[in-house]
C-alpha atoms as a PDB file:
ATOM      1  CA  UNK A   1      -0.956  15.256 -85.716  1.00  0.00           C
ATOM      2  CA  UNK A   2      -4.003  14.372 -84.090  1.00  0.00           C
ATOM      3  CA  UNK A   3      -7.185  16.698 -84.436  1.00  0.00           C
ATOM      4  CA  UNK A   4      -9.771  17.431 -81.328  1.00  0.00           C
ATOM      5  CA  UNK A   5     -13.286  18.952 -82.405  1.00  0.00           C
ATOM      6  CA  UNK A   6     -14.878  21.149 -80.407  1.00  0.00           C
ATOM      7  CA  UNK A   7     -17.197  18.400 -78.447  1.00  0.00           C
ATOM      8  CA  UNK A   8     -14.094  17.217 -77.736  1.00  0.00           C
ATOM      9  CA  UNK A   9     -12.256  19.633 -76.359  1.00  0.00           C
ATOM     10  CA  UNK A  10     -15.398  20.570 -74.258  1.00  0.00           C
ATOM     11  CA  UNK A  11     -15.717  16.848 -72.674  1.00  0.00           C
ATOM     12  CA  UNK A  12     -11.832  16.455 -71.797  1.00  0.00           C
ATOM     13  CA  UNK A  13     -12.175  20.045 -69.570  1.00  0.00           C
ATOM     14  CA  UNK A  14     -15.135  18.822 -68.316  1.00  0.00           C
ATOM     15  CA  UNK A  15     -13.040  15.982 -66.687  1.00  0.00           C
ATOM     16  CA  UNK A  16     -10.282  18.339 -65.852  1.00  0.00           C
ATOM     17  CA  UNK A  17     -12.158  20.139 -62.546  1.00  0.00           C
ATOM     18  CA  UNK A  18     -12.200  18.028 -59.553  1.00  0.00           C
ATOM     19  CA  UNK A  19     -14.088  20.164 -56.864  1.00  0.00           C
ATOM     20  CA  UNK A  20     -11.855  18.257 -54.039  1.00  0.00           C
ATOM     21  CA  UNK A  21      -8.749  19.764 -55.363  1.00  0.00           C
ATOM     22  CA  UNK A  22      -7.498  22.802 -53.210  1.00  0.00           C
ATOM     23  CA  UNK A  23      -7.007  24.989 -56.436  1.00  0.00           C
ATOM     24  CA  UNK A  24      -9.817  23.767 -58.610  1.00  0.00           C
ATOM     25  CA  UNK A  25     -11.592  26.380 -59.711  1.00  0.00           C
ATOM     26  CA  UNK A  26     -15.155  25.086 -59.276  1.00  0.00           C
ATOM     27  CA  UNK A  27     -14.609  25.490 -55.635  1.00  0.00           C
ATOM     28  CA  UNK A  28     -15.239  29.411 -56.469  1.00  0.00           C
ATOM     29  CA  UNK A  29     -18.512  28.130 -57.882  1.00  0.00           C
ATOM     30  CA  UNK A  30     -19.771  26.014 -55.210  1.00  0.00           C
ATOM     31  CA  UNK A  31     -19.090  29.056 -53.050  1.00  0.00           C
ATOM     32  CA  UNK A  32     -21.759  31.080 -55.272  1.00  0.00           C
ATOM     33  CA  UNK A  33     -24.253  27.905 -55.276  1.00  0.00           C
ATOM     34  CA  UNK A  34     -24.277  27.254 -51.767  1.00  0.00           C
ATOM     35  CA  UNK A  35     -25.745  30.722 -51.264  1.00  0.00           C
ATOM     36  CA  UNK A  36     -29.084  30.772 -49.731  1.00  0.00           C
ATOM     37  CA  UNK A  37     -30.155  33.979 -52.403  1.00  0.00           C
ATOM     38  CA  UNK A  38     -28.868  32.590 -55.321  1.00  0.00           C
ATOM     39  CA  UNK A  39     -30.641  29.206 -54.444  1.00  0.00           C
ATOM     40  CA  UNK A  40     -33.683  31.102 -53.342  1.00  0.00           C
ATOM     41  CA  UNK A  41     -33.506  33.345 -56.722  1.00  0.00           C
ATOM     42  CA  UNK A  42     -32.986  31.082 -59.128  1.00  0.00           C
ATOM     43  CA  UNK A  43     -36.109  29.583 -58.138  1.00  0.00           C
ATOM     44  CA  UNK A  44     -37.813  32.810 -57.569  1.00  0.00           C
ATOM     45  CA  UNK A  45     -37.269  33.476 -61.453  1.00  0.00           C
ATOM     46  CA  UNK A  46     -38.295  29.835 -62.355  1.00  0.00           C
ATOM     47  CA  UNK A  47     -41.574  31.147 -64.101  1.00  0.00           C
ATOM     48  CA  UNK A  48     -40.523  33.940 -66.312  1.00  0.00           C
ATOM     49  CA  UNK A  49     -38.443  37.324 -66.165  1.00  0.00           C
ATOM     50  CA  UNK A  50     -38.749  39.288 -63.188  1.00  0.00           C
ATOM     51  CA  UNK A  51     -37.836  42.614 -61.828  1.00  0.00           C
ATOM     52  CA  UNK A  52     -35.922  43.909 -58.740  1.00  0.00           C
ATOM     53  CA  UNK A  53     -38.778  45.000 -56.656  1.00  0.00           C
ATOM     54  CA  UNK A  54     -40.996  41.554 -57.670  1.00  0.00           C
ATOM     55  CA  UNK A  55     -38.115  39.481 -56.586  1.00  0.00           C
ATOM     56  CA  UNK A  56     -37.093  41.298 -53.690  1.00  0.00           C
ATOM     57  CA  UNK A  57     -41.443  40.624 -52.854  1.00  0.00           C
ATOM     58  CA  UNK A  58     -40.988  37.360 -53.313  1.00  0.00           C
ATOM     59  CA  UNK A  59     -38.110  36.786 -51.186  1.00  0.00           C
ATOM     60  CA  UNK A  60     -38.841  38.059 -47.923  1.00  0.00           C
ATOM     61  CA  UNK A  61     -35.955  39.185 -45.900  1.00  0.00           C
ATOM     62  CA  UNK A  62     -33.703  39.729 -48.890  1.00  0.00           C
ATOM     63  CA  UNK A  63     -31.716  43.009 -48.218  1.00  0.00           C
ATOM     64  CA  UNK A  64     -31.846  45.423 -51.288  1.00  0.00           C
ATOM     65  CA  UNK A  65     -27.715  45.545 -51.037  1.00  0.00           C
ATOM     66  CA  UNK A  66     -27.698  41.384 -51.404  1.00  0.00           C
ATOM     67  CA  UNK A  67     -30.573  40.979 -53.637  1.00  0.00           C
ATOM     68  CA  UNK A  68     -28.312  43.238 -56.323  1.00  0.00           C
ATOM     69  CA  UNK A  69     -25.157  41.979 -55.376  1.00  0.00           C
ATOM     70  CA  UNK A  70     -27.022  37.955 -56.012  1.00  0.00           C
ATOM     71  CA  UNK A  71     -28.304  39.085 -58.917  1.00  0.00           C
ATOM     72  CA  UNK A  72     -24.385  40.573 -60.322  1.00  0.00           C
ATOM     73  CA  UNK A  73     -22.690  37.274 -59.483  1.00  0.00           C
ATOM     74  CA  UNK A  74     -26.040  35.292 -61.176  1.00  0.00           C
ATOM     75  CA  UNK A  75     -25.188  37.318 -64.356  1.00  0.00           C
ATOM     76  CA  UNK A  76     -21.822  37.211 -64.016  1.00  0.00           C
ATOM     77  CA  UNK A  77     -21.714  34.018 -63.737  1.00  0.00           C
ATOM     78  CA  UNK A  78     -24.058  33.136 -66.893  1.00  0.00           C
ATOM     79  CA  UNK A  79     -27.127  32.162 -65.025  1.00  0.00           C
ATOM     80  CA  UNK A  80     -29.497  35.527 -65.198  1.00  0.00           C
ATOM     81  CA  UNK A  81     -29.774  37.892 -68.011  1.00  0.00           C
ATOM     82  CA  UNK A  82     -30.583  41.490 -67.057  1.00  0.00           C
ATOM     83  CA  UNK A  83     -32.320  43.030 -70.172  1.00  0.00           C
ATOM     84  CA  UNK A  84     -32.981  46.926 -69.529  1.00  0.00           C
ATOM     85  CA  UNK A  85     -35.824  48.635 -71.289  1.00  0.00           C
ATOM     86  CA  UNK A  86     -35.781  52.389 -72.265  1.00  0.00           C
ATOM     87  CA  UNK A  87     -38.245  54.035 -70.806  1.00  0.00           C
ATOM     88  CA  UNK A  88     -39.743  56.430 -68.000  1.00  0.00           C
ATOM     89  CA  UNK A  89     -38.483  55.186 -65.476  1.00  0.00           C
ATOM     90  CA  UNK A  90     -36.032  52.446 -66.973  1.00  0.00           C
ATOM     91  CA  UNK A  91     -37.071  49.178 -66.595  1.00  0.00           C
ATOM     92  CA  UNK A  92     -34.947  46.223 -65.385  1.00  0.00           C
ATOM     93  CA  UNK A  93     -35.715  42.580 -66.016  1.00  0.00           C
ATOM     94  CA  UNK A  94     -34.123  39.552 -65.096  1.00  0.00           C
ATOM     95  CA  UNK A  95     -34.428  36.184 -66.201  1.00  0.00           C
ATOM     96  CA  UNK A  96     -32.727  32.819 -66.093  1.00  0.00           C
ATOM     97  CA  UNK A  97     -30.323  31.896 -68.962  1.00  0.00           C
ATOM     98  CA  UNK A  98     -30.876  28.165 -70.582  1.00  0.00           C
ATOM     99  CA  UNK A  99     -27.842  27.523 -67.822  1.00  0.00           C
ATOM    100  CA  UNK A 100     -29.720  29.152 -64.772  1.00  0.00           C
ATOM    101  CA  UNK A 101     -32.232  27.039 -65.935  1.00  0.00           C
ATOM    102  CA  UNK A 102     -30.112  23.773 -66.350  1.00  0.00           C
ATOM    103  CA  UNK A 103     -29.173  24.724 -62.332  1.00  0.00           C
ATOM    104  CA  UNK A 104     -33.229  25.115 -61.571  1.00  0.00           C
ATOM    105  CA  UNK A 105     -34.172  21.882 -60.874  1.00  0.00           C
ATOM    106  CA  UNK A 106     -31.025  21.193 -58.485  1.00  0.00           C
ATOM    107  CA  UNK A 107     -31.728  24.623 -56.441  1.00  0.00           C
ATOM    108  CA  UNK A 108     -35.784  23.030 -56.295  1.00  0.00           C
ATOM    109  CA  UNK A 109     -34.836  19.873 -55.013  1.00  0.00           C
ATOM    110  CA  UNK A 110     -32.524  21.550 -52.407  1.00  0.00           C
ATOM    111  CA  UNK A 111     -35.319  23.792 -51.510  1.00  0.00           C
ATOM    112  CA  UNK A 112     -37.657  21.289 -51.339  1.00  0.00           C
ATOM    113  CA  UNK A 113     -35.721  18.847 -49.159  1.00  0.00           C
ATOM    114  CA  UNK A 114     -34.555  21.980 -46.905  1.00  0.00           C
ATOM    115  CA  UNK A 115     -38.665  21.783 -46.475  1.00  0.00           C
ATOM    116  CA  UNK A 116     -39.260  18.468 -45.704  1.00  0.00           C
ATOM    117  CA  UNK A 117     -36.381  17.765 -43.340  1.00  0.00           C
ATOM    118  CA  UNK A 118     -36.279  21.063 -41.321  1.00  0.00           C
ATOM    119  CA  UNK A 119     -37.983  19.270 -38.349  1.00  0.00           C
ATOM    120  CA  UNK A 120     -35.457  15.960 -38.555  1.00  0.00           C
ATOM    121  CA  UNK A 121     -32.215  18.603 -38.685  1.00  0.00           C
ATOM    122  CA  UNK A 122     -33.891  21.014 -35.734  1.00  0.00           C
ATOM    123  CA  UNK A 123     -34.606  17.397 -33.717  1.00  0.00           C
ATOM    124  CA  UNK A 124     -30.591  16.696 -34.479  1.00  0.00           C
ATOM    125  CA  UNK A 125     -29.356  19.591 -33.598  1.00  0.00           C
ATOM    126  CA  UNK A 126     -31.300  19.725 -30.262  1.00  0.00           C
ATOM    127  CA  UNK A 127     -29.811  16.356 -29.568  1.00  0.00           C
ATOM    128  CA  UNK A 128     -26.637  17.448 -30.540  1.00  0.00           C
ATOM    129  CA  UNK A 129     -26.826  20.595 -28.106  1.00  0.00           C
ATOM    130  CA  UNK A 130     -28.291  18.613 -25.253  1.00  0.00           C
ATOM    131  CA  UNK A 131     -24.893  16.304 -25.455  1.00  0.00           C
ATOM    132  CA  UNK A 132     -22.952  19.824 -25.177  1.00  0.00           C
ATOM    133  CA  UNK A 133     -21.211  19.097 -28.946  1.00  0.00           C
ATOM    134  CA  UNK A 134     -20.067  15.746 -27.681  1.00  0.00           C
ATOM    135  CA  UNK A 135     -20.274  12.153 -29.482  1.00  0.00           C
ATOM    136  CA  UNK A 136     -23.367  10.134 -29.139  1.00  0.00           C
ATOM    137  CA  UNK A 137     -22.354   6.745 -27.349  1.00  0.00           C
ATOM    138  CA  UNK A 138     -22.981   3.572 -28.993  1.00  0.00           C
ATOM    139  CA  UNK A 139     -23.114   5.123 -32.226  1.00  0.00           C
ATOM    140  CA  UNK A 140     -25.927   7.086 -33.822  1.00  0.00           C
ATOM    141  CA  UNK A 141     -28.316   9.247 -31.562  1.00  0.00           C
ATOM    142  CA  UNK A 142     -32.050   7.859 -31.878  1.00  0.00           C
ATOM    143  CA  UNK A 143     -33.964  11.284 -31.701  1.00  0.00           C
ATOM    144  CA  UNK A 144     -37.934  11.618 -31.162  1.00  0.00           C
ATOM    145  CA  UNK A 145     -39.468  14.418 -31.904  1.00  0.00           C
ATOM    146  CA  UNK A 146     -43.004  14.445 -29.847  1.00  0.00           C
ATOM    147  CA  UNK A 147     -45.972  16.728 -30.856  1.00  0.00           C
ATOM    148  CA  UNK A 148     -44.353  20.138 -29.927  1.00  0.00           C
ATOM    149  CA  UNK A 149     -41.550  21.481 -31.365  1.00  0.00           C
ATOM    150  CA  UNK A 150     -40.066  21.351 -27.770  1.00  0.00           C
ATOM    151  CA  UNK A 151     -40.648  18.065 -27.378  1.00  0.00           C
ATOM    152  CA  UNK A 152     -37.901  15.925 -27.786  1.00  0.00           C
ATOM    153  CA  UNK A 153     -36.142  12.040 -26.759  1.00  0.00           C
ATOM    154  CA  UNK A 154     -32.733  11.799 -27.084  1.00  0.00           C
ATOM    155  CA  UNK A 155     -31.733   8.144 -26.293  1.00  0.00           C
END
């Protein structure tokens, strides 16, 4: 009889998800990621433990109904602690977990190429509308973007 430790155990599952199978469970997960307030809150509570109203300040546009509803499926899903302090009126913190803050530097670097690319992906899309959703001929689209945000060379 062969014996497995722990480690072990916890390296073979690793290689048992495969995100490109229709029933893998991960799939679930990238669902969760790939939302703009989770991304957005994650970093929000990079520097310490906050609470609802400081988080829903520091991401503007944030609904109250989504900010909670982000903030269940962060917990839920292991990434945000929500520690609640007796007291008049209760207070609510939340804070990343050492796995929300394993995912931190991923949701930065999406943030921060979302940031410096917004112009290129605006310039491609306007190219992209001008040809009505069509192909480019010949292969990529060479797109210039000019001084104003309107002006553009599709070629």
């Amino acid at each position: 009889m062969t014996t497995t430790t722990a480690g072990q155990r916890r390296e073979e599952a690793k290689h048992a998800y495969d995100a490109f199978m229709a029933d893998c469970p991960t799939r679930q997960l990238l669902e969760s990621l790939s939302d703009k307030w989770l991304g957005l809150l994650v970093h929000a509570l990079a520097d310490g433990p906050k609470r609802h109203g400081q988080l829903a300040h520091k991401v503007a546009g944030v609904s109250q109904k989504m900010l909670t509803q982000t903030l269940r499926t962060l917990e839920r899903d292991g990434l945000v602690t929500r520690t609640v302090t007796a007291s008049v009126p209760v207070r609510v913190d939340y804070a990343l977990t050492p796995l929300g803050r394993d995912l931190l530097p991923v949701m930065v670097a999406v943030k921060r190429w979302a940031e410096t690319h917004m112009d290129e992906v605006n310039a491609a899309r306007r190219a992209y509308d001008l040809r009505g959703g069509e192909p480019s001929s010949g292969g990529q689209a060479s797109v210039e973007v000019g001084g104003s945000p309107d002006a553009l060379r599709v070629t």
